[in-house]
Protein backbone atom coordinates (compact mmCIF):
# COMPACT_ATOMS: atom_id res chain seq x y z
CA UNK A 1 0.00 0.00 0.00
CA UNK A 2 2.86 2.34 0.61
CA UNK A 3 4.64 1.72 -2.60
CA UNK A 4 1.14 2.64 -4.56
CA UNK A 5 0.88 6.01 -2.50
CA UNK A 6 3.73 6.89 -3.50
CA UNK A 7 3.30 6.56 -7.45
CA UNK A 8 2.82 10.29 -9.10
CA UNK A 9 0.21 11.30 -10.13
CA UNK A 10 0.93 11.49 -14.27
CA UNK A 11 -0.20 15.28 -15.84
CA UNK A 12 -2.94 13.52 -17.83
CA UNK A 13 -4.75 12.22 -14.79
CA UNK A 14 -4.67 15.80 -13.41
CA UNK A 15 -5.69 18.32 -15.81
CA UNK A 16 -7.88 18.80 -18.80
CA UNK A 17 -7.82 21.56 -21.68
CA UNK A 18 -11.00 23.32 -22.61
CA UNK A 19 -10.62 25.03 -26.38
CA UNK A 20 -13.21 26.91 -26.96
CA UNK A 21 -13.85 27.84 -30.97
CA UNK A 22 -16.11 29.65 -32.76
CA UNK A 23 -16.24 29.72 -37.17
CA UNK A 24 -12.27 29.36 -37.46
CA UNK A 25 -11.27 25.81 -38.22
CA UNK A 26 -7.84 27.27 -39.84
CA UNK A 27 -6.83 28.84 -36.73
CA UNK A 28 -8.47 25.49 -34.65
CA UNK A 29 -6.01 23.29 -36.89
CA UNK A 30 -2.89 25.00 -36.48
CA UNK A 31 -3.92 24.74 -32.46
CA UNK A 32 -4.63 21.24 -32.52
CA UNK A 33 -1.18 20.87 -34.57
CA UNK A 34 1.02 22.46 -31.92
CA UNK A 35 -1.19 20.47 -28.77
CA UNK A 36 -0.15 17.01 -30.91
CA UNK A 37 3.66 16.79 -30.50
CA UNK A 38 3.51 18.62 -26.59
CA UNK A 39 3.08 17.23 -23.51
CA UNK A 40 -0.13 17.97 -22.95
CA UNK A 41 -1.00 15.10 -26.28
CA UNK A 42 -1.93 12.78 -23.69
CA UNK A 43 -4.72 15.03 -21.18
CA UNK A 44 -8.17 15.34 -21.97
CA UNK A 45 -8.92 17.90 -24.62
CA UNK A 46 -12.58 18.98 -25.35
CA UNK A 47 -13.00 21.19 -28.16
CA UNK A 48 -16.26 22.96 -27.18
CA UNK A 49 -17.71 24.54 -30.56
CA UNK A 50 -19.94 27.66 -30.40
CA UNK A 51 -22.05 26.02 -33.44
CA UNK A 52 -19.15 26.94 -36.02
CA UNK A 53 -20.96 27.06 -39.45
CA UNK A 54 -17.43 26.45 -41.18
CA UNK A 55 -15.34 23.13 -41.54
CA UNK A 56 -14.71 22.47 -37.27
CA UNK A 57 -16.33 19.38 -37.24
CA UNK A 58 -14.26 17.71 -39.74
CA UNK A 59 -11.08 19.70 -39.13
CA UNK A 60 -11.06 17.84 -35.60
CA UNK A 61 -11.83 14.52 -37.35
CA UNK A 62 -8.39 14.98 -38.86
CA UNK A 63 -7.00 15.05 -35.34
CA UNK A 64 -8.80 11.98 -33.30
CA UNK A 65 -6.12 9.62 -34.48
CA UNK A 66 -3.48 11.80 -32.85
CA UNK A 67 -4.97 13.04 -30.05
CA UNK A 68 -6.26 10.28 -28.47
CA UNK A 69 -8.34 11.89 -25.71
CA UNK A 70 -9.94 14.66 -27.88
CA UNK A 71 -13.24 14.80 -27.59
CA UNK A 72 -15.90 17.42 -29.42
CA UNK A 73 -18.64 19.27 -28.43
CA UNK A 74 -20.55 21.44 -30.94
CA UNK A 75 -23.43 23.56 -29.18
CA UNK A 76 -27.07 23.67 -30.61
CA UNK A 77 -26.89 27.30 -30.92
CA UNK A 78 -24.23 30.14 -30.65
CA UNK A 79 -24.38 31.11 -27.25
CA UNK A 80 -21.72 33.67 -27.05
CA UNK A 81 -18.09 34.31 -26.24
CA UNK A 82 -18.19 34.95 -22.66
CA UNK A 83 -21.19 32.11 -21.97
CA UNK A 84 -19.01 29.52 -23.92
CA UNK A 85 -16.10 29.89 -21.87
CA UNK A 86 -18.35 29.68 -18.55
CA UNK A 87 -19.65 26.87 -20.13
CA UNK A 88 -16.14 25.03 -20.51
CA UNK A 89 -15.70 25.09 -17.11
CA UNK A 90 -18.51 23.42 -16.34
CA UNK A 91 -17.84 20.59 -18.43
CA UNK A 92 -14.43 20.29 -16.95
CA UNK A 93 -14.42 17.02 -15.15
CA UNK A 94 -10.50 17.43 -13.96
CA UNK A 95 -8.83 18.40 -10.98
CA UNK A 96 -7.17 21.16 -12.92
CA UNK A 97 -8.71 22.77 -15.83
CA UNK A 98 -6.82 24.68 -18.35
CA UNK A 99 -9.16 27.07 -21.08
CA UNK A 100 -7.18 27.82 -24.50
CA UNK A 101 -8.60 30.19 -27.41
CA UNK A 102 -8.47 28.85 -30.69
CA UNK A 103 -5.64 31.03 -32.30
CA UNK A 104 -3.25 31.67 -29.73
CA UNK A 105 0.08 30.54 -29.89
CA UNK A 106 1.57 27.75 -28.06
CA UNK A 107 5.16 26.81 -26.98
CA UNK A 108 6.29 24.01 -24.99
CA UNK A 109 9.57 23.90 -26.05
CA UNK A 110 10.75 24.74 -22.20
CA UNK A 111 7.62 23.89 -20.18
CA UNK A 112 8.90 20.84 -17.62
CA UNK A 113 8.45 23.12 -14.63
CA UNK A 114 4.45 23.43 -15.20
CA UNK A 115 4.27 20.52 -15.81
CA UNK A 116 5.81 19.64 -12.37
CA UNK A 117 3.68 22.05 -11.25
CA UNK A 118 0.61 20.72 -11.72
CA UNK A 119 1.99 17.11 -11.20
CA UNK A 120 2.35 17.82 -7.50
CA UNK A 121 -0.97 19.74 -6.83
CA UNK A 122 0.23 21.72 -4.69
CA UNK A 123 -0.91 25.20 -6.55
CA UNK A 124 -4.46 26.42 -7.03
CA UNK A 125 -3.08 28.49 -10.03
CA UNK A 126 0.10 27.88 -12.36
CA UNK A 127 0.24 30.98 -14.62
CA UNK A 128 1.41 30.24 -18.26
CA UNK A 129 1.10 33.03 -20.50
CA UNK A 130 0.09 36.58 -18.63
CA UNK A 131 0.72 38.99 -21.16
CA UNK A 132 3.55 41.64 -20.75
CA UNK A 133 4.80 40.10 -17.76
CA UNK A 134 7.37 42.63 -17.49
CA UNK A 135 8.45 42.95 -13.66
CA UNK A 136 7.11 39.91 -12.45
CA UNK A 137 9.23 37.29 -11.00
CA UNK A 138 9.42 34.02 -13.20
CA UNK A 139 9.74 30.38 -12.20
CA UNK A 140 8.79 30.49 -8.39
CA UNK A 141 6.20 29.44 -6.17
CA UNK A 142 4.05 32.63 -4.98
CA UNK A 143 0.28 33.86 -3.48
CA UNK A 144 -1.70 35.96 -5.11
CA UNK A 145 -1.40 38.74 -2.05
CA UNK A 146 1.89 38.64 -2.31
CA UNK A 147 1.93 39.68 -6.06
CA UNK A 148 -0.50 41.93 -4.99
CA UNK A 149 1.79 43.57 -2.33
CA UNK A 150 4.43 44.09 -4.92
CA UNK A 151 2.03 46.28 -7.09
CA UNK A 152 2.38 43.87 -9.91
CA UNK A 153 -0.48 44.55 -12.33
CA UNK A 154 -2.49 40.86 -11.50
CA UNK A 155 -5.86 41.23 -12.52
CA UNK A 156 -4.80 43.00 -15.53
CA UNK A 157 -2.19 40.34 -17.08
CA UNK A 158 -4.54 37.55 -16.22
CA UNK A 159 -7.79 38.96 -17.52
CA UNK A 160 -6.68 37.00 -20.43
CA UNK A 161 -8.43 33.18 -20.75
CA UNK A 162 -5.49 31.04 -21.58
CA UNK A 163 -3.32 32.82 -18.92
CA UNK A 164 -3.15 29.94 -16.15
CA UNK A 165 -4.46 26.85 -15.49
CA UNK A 166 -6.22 26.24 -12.16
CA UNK A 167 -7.78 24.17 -10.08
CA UNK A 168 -11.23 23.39 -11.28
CA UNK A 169 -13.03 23.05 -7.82
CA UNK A 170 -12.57 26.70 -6.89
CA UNK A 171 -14.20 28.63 -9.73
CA UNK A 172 -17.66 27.63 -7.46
CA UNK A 173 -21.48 28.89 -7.95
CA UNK A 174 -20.98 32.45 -6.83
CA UNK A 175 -17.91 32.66 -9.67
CA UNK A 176 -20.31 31.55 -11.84
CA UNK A 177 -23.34 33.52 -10.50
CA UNK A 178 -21.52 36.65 -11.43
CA UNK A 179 -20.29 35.79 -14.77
CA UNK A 180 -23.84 35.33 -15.80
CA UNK A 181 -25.11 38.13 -14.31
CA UNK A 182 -22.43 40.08 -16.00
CA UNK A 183 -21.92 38.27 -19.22
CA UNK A 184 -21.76 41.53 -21.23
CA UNK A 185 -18.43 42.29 -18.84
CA UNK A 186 -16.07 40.72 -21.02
CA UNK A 187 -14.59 39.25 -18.33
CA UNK A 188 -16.51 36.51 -16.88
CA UNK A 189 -13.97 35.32 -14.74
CA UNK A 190 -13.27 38.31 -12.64
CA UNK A 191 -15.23 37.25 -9.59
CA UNK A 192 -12.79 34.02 -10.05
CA UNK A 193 -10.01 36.61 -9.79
CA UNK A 194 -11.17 38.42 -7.10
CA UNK A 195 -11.99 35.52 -4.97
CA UNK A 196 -8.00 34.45 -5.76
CA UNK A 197 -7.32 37.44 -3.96
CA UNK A 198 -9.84 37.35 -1.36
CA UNK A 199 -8.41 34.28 -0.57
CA UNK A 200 -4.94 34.39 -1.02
CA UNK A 201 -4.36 31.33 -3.69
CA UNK A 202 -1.04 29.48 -4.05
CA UNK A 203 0.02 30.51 -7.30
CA UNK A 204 3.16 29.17 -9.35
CA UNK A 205 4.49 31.39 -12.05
CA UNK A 206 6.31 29.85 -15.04
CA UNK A 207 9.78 30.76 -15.84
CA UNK A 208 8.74 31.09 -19.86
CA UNK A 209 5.20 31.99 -21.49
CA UNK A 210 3.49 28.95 -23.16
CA UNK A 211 0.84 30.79 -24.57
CA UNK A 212 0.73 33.87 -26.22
CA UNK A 213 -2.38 36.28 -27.14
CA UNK A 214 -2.85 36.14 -31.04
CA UNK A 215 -4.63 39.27 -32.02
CA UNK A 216 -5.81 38.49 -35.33
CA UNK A 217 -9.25 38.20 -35.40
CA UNK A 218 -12.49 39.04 -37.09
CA UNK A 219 -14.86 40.59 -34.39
CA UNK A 220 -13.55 43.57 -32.70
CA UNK A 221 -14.44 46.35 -30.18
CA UNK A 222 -13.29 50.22 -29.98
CA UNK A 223 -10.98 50.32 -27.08
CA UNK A 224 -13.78 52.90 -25.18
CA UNK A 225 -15.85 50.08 -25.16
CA UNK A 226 -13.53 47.62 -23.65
CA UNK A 227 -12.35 49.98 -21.15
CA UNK A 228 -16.16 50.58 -19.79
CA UNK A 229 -15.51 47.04 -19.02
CA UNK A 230 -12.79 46.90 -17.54
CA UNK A 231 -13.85 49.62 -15.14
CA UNK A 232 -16.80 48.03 -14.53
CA UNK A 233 -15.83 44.54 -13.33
CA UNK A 234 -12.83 46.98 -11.34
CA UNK A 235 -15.83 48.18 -9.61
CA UNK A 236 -16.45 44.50 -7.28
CA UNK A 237 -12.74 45.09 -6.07
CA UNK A 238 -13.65 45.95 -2.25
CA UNK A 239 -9.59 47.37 -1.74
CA UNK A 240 -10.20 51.33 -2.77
CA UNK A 241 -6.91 51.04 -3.28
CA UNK A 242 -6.46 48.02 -5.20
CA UNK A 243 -9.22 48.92 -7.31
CA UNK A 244 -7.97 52.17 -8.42
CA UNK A 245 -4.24 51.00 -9.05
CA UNK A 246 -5.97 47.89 -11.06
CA UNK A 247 -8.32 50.53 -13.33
CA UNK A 248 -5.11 52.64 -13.73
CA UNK A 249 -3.00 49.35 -14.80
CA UNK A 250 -4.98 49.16 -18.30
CA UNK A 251 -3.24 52.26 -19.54
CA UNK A 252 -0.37 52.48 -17.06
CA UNK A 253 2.17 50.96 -19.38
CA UNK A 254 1.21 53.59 -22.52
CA UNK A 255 0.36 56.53 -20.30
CA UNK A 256 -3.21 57.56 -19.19
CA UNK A 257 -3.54 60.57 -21.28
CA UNK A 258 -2.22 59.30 -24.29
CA UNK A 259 -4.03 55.75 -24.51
CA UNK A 260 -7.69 57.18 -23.24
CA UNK A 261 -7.79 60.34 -24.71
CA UNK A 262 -7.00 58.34 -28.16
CA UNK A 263 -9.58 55.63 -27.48
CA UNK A 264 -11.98 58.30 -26.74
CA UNK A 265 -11.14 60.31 -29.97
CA UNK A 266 -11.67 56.59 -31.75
CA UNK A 267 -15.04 55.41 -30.21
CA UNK A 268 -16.69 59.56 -30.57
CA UNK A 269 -15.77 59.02 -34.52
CA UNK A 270 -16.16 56.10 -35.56
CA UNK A 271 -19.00 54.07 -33.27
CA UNK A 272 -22.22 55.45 -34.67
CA UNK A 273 -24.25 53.83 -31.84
CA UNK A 274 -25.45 56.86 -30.18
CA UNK A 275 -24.08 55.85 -26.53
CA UNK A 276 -20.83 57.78 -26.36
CA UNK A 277 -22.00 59.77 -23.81
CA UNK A 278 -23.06 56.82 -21.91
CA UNK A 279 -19.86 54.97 -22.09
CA UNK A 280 -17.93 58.44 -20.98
CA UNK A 281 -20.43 58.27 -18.26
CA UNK A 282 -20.10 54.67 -16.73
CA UNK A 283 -16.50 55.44 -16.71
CA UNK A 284 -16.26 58.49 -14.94
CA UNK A 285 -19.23 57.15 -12.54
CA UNK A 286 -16.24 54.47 -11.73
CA UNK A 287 -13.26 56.79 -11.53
CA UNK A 288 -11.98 58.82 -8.21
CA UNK A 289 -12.02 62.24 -8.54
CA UNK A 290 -8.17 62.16 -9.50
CA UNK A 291 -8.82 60.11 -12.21
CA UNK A 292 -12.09 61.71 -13.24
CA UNK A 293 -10.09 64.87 -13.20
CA UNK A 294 -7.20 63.35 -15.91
CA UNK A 295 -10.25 62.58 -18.07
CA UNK A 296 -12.20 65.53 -17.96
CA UNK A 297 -9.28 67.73 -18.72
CA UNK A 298 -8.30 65.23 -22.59
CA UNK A 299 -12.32 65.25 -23.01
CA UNK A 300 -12.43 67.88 -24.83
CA UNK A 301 -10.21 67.29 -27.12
CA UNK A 302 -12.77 64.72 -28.48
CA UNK A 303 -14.83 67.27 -29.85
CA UNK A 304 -12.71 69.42 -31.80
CA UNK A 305 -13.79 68.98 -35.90
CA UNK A 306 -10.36 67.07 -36.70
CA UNK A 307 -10.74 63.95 -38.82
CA UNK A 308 -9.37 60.81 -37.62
CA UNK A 309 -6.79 60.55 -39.74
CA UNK A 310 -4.69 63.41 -37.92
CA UNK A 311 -5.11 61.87 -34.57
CA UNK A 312 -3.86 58.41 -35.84
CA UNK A 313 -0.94 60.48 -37.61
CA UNK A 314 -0.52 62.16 -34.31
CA UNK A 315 -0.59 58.44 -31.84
CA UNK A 316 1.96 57.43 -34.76
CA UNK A 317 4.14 60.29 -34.20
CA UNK A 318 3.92 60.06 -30.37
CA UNK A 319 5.20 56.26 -30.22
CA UNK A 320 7.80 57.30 -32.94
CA UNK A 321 9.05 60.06 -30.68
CA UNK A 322 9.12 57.42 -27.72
CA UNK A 323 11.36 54.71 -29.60
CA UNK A 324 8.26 52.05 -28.72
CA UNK A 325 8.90 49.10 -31.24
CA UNK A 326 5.86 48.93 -33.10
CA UNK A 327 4.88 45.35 -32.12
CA UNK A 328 4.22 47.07 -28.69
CA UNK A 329 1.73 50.14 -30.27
CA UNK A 330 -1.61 49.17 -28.74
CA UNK A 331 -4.11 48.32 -31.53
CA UNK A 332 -6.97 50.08 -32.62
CA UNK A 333 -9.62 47.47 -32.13
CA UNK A 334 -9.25 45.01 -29.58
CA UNK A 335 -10.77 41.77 -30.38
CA UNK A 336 -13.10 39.42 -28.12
CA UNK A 337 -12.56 35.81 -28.98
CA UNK A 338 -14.05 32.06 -28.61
């Protein structure tokens, strides 16, 4: 009996991956391509399809003799982005469940220490692929409130799906109350992220990115839009504090004035929706009076009759003058995927 307790528990038996799709079988291929020769072949993959009209179903046909725990799961009816991804964890089965977009890209050329990671369950997150890391501390065991403490930008860098894999059991009912409730968010895991915090999860940070955010994609967002968001689901951080460092961490890294007076200028001309004045309101509603102060003071130059061809010439010019490499100029749209 000793001898058998002491057997490891093999990745496979541990965690699952969750890749949600939605109409882009090219993208889902090259995916399923880079999953086959990894590690992670042997795990249970579930591609959960958001009723793809295009070629999914047979695309993963191609892969069942390969993959020999893939499994596929094609809704009845497009349900959304954010409901699909809910939905994947629901399905998950696993101790640890691991959610991947359908056209990010994947290395696991260097990736033995996650997968020790997971192996000894020990961690109730193992982050793989936070964007822009930049100042965080790579390949060592952490908590969340100690990241936290450092004034490293958490809930910002993980905001994105495929960032970490985690254990399963503690996105619960009240995680998943509020993602419902708040589906049009984008971010239906930020009760999940709150309650990290709340609760101070062991976290394990990987000493190189597995995944990375593809932005290519076909259904996009004005940056306004996204930011309501983000200020938004900032709003259920109880901290005053944290919250207003976390709302400030979405355009810390490209300056405040610069990346929201832009996005600003971009949603006023070209979003012909009428509700402008309602996003500028939600956002100031969320602000303290610091912040709404910044605003107000680039608001107005919003209005002036300048087409948006100068102020893209002008952003251009800025990031010039500030030798930013231009893989690191913030887009114009920002894209909502899965």
């Amino acid at each position: 009996m000793e001898i058998l307790m002491n057997i490891p528990i093999r990745l496979e038996d541990r965690l699952e991956i969750i890749l949600i799709t939605y109409n882009r079988s090219t993208f889902l291929a090259a995916t399923l391509q880079m999953l086959e020769p990894s590690p992670f072949q042997q795990c249970h993959i579930t591609v959960l399809d958001n009723c793809s009209p295009d070629e999914t179903g047979n695309t993963i046909q191609t892969f069942q003799s390969v993959l020999p725990n893939l499994t596929y799961i094609r809704n009845r009816l497009n349900i959304g982005g954010n409901p699909n991804y809910l939905k994947a964890i629901e399905l998950s089965s696993s101790e640890y469940t691991w959610i991947l977009c359908d056209d990010d890209i994947l290395d696991f050329s260097d990736c033995d220490d996650v997968i020790e990671a997971v192996e000894s369950g020990r961690f109730d997150m193992i982050e793989v692929g936070a964007t822009e890391r930049g100042d965080w501390p790579r390949g060592i065991a952490a908590t969340v409130n100690s990241m936290l403490e450092q004034g490293l930008d958490y809930h910002f860098r993980m905001s994105f799906f495929p960032a970490y894999i985690f254990r399963t059991a503690l996105f619960d009912s009240a995680c998943f109350c509020w993602g419902y409730k708040n589906i049009d968010r984008l971010y239906p895991q930020f009760e999940f992220l709150n309650k990290s915090a709340r609760e101070n999860f062991s976290i394990y940070l990987a000493k190189n990115r597995i995944v990375t955010r593809n932005d290519v994609n076909d259904h996009s967002f004005t940056p306004l839009f996204w930011y309501v968001s983000w200020v938004e689901c900032c709003k259920t951080i109880i901290d005053a504090e944290l919250r207003v460092r976390t709302i400030e961490h979405a355009t810390n890294d490209r300056g405040f004035f610069k990346s929201l007076c832009f996005w600003s200028i971009l949603d006023k001309n070209i979003c012909n929706d009428g509700e402008f004045g309602f996003r500028v309101i939600r956002i100031l509603r969320v602000m303290n009076w610091k912040q709404r102060l910044k605003y107000l003071l680039v608001l107005p130059f919003v209005i002036l009759p300048l087409p948006l061809t100068f102020w893209v010439w002008v952003r251009t010019k800025l990031y010039n003058l500030m030798n930013i490499p231009p893989e690191d100029v913030p887009p114009l749209n920002f894209v909502n995927r899965g």
